[in-house]
Protein backbone atom coordinates (compact mmCIF):
# COMPACT_ATOMS: atom_id res chain seq x y z
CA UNK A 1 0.00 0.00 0.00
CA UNK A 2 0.98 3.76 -0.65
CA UNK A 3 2.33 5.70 2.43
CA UNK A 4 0.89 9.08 3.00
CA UNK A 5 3.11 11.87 3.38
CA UNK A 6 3.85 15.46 3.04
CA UNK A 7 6.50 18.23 3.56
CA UNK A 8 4.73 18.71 7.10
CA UNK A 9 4.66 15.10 7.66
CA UNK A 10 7.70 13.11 6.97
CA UNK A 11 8.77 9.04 7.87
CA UNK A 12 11.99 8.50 9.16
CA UNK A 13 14.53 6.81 6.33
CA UNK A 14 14.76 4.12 8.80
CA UNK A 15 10.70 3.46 7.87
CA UNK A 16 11.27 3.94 4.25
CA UNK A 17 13.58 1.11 4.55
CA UNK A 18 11.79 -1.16 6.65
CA UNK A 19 9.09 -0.74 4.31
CA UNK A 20 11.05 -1.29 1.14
CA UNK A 21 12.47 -4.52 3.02
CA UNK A 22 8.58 -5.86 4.02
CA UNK A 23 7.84 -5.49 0.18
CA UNK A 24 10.89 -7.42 -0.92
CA UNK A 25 10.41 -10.21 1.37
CA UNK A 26 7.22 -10.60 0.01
CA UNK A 27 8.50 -11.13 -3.52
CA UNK A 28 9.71 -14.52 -2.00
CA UNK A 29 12.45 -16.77 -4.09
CA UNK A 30 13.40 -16.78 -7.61
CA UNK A 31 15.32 -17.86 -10.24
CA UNK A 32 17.75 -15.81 -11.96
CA UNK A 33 19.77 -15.84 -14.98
CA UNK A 34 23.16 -13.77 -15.01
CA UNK A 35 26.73 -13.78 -15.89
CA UNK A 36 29.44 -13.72 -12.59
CA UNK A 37 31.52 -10.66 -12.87
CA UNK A 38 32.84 -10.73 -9.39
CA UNK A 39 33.47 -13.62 -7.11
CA UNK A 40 34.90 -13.27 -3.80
CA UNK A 41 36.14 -16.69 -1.72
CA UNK A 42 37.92 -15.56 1.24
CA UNK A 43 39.88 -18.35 3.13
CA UNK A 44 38.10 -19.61 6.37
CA UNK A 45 35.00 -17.45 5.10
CA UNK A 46 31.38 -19.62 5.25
CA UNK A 47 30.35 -16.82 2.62
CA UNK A 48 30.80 -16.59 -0.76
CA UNK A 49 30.16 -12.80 -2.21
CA UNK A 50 29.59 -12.67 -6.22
CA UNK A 51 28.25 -10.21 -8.49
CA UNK A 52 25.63 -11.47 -11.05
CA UNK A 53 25.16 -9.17 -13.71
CA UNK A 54 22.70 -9.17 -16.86
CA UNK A 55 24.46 -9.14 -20.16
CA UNK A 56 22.38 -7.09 -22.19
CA UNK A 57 21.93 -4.17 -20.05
CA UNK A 58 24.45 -2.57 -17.96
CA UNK A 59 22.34 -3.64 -14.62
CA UNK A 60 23.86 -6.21 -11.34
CA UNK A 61 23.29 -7.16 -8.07
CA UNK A 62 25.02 -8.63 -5.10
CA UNK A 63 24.61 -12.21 -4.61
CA UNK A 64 25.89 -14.55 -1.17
CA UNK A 65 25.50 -17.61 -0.30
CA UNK A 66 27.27 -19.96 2.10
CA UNK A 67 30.40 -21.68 1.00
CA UNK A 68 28.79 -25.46 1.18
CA UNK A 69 26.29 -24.13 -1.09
CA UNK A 70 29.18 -22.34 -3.55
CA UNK A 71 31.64 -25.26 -3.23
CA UNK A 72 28.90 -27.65 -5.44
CA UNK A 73 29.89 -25.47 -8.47
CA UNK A 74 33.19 -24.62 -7.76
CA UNK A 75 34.84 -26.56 -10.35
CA UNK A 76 33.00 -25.70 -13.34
CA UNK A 77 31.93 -21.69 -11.96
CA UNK A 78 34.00 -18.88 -12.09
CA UNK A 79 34.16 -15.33 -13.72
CA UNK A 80 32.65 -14.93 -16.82
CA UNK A 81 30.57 -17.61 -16.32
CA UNK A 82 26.59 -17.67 -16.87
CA UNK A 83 25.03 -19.49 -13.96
CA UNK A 84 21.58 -20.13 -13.07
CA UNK A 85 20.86 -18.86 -8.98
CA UNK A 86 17.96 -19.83 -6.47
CA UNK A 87 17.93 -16.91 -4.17
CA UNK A 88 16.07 -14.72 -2.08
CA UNK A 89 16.07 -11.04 -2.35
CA UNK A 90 17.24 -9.59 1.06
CA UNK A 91 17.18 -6.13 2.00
CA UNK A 92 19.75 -4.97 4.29
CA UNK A 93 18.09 -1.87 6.13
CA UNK A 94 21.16 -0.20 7.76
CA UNK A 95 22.75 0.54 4.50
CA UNK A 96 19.81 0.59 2.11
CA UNK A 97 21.31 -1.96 0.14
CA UNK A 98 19.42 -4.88 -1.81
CA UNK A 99 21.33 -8.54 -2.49
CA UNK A 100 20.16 -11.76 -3.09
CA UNK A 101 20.83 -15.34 -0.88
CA UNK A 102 21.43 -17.98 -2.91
CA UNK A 103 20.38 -21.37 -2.05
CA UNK A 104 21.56 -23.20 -5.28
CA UNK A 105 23.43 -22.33 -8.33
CA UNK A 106 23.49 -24.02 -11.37
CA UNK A 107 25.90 -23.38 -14.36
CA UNK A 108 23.94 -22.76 -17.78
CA UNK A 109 25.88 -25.86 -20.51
CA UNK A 110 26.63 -25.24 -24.02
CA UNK A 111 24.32 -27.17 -24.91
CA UNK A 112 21.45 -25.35 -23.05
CA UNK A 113 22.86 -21.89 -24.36
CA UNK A 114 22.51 -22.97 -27.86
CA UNK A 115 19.13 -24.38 -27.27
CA UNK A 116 18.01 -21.12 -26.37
CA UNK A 117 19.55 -19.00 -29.12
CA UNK A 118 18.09 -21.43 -31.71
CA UNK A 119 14.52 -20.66 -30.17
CA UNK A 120 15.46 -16.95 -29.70
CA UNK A 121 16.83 -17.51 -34.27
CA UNK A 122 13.26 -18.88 -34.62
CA UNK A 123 11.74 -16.25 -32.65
CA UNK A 124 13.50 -13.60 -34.72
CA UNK A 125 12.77 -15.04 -37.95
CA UNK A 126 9.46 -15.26 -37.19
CA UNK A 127 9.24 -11.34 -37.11
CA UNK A 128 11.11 -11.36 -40.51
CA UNK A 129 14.12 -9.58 -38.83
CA UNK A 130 16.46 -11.75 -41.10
CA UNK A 131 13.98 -11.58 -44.14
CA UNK A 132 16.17 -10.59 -47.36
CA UNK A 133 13.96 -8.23 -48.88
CA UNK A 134 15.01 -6.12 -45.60
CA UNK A 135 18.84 -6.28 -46.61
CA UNK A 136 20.18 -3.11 -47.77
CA UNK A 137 22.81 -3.30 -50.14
CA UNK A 138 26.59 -1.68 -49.54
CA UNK A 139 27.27 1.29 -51.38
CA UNK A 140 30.35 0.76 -54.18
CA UNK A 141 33.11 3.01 -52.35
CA UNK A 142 32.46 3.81 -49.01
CA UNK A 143 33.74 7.11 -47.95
CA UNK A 144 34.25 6.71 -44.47
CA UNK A 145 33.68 2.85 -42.60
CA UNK A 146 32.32 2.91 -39.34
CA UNK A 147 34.09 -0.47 -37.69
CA UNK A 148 33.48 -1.63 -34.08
CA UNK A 149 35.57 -4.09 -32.72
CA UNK A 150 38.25 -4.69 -29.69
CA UNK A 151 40.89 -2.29 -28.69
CA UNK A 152 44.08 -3.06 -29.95
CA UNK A 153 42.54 -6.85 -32.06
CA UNK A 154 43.66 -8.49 -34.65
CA UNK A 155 40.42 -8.46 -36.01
CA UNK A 156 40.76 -4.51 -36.35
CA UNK A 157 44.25 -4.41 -37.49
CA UNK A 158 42.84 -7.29 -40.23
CA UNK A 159 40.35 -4.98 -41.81
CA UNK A 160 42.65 -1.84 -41.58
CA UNK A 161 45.53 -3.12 -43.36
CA UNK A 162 43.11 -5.04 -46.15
CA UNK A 163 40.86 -2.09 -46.65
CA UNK A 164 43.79 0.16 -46.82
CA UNK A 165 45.77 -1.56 -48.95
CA UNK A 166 43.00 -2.43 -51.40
CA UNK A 167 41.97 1.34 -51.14
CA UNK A 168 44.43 3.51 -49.98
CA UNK A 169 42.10 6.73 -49.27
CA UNK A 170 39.34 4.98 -47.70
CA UNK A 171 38.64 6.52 -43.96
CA UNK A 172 37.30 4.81 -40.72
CA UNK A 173 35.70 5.94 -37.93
CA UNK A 174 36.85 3.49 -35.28
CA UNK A 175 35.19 2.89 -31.95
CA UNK A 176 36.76 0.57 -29.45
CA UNK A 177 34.30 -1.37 -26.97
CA UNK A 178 34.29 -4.90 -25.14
CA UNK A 179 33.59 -7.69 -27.79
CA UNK A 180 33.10 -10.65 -24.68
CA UNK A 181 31.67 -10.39 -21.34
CA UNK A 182 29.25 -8.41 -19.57
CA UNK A 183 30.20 -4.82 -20.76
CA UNK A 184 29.94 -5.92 -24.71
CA UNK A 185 26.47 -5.68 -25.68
CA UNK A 186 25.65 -2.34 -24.55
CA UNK A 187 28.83 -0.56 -25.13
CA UNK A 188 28.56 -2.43 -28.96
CA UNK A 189 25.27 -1.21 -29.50
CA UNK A 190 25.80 2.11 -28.09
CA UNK A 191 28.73 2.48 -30.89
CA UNK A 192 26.36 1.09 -33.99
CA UNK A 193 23.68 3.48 -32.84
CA UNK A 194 26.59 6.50 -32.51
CA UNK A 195 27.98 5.54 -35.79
CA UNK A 196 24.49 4.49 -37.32
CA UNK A 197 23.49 8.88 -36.83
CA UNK A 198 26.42 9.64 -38.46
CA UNK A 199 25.62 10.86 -41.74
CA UNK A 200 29.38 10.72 -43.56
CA UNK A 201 28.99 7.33 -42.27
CA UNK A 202 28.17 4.71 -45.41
CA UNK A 203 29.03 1.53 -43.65
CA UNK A 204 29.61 -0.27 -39.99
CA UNK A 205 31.51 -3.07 -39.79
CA UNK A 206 31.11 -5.05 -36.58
CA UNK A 207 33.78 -7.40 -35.72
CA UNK A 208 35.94 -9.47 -33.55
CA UNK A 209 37.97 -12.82 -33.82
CA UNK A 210 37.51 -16.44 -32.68
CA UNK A 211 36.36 -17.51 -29.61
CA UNK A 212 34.07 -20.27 -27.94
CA UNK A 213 30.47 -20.14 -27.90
CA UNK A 214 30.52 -18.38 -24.53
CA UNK A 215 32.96 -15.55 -25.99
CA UNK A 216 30.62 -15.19 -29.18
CA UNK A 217 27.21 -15.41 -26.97
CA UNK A 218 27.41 -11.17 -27.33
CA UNK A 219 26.74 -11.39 -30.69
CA UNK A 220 23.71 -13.62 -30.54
CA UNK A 221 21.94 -10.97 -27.93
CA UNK A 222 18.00 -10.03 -28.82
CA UNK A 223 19.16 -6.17 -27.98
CA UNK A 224 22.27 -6.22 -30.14
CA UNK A 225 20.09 -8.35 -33.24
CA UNK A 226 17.38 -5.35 -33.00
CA UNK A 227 19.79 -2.59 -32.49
CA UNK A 228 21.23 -3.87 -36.26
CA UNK A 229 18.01 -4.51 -37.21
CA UNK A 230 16.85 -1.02 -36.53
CA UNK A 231 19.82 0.44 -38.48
CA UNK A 232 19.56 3.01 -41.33
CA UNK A 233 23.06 2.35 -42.09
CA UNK A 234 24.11 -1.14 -43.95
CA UNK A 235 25.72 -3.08 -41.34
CA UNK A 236 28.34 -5.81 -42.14
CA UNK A 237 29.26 -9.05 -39.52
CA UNK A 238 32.30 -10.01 -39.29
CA UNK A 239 32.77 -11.75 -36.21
CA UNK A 240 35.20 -14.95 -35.49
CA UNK A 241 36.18 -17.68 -38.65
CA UNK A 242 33.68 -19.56 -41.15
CA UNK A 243 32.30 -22.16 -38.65
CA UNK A 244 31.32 -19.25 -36.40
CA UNK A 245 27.53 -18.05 -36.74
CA UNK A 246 26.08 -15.73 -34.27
CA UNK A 247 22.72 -14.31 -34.66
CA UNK A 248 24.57 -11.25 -36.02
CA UNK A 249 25.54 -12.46 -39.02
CA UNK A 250 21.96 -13.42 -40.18
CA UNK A 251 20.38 -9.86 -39.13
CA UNK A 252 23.13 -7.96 -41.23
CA UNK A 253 23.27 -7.08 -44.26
CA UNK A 254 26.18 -8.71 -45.37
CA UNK A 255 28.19 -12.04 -43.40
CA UNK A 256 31.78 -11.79 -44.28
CA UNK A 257 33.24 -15.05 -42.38
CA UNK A 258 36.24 -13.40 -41.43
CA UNK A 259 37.60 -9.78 -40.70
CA UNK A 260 39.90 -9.87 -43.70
CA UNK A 261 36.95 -11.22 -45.77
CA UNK A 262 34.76 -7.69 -44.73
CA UNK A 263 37.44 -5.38 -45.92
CA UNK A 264 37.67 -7.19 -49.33
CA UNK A 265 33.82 -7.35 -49.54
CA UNK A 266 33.40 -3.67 -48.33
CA UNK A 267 36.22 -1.70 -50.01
CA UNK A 268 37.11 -2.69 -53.60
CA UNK A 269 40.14 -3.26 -54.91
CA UNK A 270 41.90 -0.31 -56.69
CA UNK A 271 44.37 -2.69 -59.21
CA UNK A 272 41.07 -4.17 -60.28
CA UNK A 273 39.08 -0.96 -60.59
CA UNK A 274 41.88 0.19 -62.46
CA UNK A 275 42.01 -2.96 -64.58
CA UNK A 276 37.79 -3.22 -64.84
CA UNK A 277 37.92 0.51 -66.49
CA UNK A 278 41.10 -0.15 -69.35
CA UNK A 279 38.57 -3.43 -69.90
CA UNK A 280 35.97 -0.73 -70.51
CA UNK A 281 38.12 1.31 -72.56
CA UNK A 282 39.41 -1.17 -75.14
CA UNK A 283 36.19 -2.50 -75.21
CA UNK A 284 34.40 0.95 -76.20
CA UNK A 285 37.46 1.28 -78.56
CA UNK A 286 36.33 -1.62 -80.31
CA UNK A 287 32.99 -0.95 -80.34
CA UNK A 288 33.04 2.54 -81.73
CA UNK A 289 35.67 1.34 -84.12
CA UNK A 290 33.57 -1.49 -85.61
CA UNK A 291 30.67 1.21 -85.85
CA UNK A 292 33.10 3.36 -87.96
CA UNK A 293 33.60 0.88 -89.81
CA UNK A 294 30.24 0.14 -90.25
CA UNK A 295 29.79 3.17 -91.11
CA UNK A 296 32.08 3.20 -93.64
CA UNK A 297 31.19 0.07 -95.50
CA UNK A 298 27.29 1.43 -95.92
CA UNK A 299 28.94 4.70 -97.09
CA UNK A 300 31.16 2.79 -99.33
CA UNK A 301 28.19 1.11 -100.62
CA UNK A 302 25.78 4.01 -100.76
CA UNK A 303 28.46 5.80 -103.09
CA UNK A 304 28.35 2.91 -105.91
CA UNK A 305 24.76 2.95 -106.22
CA UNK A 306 23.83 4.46 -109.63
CA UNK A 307 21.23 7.30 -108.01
CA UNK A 308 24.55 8.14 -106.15
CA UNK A 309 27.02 8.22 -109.04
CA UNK A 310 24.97 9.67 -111.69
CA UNK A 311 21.84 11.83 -109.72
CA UNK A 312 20.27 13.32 -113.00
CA UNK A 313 19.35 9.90 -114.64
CA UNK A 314 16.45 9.86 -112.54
CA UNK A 315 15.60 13.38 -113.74
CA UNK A 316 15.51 12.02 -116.94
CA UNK A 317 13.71 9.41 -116.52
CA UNK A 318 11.12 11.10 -115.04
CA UNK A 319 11.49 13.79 -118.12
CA UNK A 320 10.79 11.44 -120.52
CA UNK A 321 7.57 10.22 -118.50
CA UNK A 322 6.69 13.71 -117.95
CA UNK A 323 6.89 14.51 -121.90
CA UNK A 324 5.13 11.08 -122.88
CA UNK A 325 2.38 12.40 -120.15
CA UNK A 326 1.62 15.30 -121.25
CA UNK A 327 1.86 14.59 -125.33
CA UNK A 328 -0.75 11.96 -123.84
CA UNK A 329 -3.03 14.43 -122.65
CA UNK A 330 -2.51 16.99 -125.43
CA UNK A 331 -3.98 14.23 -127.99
CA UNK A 332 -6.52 13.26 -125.82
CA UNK A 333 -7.50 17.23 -125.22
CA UNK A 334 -7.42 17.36 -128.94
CA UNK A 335 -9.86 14.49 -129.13
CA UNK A 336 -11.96 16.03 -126.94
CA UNK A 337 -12.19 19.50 -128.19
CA UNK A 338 -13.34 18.22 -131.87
CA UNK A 339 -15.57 15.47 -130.80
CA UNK A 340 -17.13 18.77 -129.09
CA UNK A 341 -16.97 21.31 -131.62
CA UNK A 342 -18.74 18.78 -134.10
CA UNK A 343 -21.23 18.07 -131.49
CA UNK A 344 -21.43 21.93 -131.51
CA UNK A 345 -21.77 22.19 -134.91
CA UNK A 346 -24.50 19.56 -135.34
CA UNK A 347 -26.59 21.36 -132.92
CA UNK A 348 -26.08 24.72 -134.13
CA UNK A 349 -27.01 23.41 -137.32
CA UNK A 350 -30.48 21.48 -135.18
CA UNK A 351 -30.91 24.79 -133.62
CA UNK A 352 -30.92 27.36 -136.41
CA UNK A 353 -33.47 24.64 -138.08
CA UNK A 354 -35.74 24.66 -135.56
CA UNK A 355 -35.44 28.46 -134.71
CA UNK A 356 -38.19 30.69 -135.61
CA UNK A 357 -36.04 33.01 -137.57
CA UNK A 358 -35.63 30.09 -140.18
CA UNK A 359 -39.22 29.94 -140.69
CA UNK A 360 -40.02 34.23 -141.05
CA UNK A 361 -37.09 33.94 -143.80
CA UNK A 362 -39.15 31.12 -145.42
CA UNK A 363 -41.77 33.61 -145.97
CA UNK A 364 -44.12 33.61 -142.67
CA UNK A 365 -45.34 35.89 -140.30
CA UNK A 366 -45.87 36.27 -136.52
CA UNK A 367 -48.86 38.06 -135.51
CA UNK A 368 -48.90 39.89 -132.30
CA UNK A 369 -51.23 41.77 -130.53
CA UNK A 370 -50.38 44.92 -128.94
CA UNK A 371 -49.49 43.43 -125.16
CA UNK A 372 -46.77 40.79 -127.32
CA UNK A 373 -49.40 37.87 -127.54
CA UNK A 374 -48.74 35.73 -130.29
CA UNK A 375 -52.08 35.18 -132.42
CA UNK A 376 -52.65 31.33 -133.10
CA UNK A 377 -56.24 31.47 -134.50
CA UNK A 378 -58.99 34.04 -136.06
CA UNK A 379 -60.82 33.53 -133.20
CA UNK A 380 -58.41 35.70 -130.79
CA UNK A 381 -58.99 39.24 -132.68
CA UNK A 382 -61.56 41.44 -133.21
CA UNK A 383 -62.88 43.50 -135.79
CA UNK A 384 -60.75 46.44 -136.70
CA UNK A 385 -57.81 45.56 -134.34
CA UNK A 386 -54.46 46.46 -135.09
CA UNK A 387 -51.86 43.99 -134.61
CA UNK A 388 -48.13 43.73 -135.41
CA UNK A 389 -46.58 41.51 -137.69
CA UNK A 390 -43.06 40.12 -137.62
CA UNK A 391 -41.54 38.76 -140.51
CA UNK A 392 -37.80 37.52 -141.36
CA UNK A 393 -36.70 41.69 -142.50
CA UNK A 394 -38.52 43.32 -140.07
CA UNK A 395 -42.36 44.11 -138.36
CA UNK A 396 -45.29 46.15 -139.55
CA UNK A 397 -48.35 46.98 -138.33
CA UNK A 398 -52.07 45.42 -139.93
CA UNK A 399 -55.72 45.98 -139.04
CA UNK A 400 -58.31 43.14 -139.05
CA UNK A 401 -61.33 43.58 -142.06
CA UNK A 402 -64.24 43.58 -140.46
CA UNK A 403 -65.06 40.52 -142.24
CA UNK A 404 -64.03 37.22 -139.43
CA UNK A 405 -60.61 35.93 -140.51
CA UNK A 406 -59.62 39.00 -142.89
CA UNK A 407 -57.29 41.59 -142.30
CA UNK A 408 -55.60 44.53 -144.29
CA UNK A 409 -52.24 46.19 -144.30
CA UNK A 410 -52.01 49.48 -142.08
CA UNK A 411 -48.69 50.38 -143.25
């Protein structure tokens, strides 16, 4: 339960920690899992003082247990080792301190350590943290290499000297943490994340040499797999030789099995650039100079064509189509224009038959009334009327007899 306090009201530190040892004591045994880092066996001592300390985070307690209970494990414990501890968290009030009695400690095999990193691999996989489509691919000449690995390690003088002498201006940004025990996993991850913000940064090469399965465990460590996993930057693993496989080098983007094997698979080799690009060369020589030549040959064979060699033939040619043409058309216009003028003729002729005209000059008359009416029997006049008469010279006027059907000259 809460306490209730206030400025005006304070408890005694002596009752804040005889509280916060009642609520310990009631969190009864456990188990833990740790790694020793500090084992104390004093001569004549019935306690054993040890540190147990987790490896992924930078967090320990104090552990003690009697000597009888220590002296089980003795052989086959000591620093560096991951153990397995029944204890119960104490609380000792005078100095505010917290600790834990063991009752029995068991060393964690090989055999069990592996078990659990293949279910922790399945685990992973299962999230598609080692999925390929979520590899990123190196960049061709890294400008500057991040590399983590062990102060003063052959593993970092390995990639150095390769990467230096396959590329003699490549730059590294070098950061020197723990690669076994207790202290590696944060202080590795710490450096990917520091080098991962780095934006001059193209690459991070994590590495470190051979070592047993306890040495490598670091590198199989859920925090350390996400940390890479999380990375913007393309991360390569290099740690330990070929038979070596921590879960690191199937959440990175590229497993080189050794450290010399990252610098030749990160930095490229300058003789061969250099030898790639005169490949290039003589082999755009050749192809430009076979499409000159090409070239050429289609010239060569353009020039001997007759259109080529002698351009006005086809002028004539097409001069003596264009006279043949139109001598064509000329005959045929002639054709034409007297099949029409005898048509013309023939109906002239039809026409001036047929006209009136040609029947006044025969010797008739039109007679008209005065309004232009044309008189066509005796019927349509009247006694005395004048009419006009047209004939094939000229018109004159006549007056109707008064007799029906006779008429006399006026003029």
């Amino acid at each position: 339960m809460a306490v209730s306090t206030s400025p005006e009201t304070p408890i005694p530190v002596g009752e804040v920690s005889r509280l916060i040892g009642g609520w310990i004591e009631r969190l009864g045994a456990v188990w833990v899992e740790g790694q020793i880092t500090q084992l104390s066996r004093r001569p004549g001592a019935g306690v054993v003082f040890l540190t147990l300390r987790d490896p992924s985070y930078d967090i320990s307690v104090s552990v003690t247990c009697y000597r009888q209970v220590f002296d089980k494990v003795a052989d086959v414990v000591s620093e560096g080792a991951r153990v397995v501890v029944h204890a119960k968290p104490e609380w000792y009030a005078p100095r505010g301190q917290l600790s834990l009695r063991a009752a029995e400690i068991k060393p964690v095999g090989v055999g069990e350590l592996l078990a659990r990193l293949e279910q922790l691999k399945k685990s992973l996989a299962a999230e598609g943290l080692f999925a390929a489509d979520r590899k990123k691919p190196l960049p061709f000449l890294p400008q500057l290499i991040g590399l983590v690995c062990g102060r003063a390690s052959a593993a970092e003088r390995d990639v150095l000297e390769n990467a230096r002498h396959r590329w003699p201006a490549v730059r590294f940004a070098v950061r020197n943490v723990p690669v076994q025990g207790v202290h590696a996993v944060p202080q590795v991850v710490a450096a990917i994340q520091e080098l991962d913000a780095l934006p001059e940064v193209d690459v991070i090469i994590v590495t470190r040499g051979g070592g047993s399965v306890e040495d490598l465990l670091p590198f199989s460590d859920e925090q350390l797999v996400r940390a890479v996993s999380a990375a913007v930057t393309p991360v390569v693993s290099a740690i330990g030789h070929e038979p070596d496989s921590p879960l690191l080098d199937l959440v990175a983007d590229l497993r080189a099995s050794t450290p010399t094997d990252a610098a030749k698979k990160v930095v490229p080799d300058v003789g061969e650039e250099l030898a790639r690009v005169e490949q290039l060369r003589e082999r755009a020589r050749r192809a430009v100079d076979g499409f000159l030549q090409r070239e050429e040959r289609g010239l060569a064979a353009a020039l001997q064509r007759p259109c080529i060699q002698r351009p006005q033939r086809m002028i004539e040619d097409r001069e003596e189509q264009v006279t043949a043409l139109l001598e064509r058309g000329r005959r045929t216009l002639g054709h034409l224009l007297d099949r029409a003028d005898s048509e013309l003729t023939h109906t002239l002729a039809r026409v001036v038959a047929l006209s009136p005209k040609a029947t006044l000059e025969r010797g008739y008359a039109v007679l008209q009334k005065p309004d232009g009416a044309a008189v066509r029997s005796p019927g349509e006049v009247g006694a005395d009327e004048t009419l006009r008469a047209r004939v094939a010279e000229g018109e004159f006027t006549v007056r109707v007899d008064g007799a029906p059907g006779a008429a006399t000259a006026a003029e």
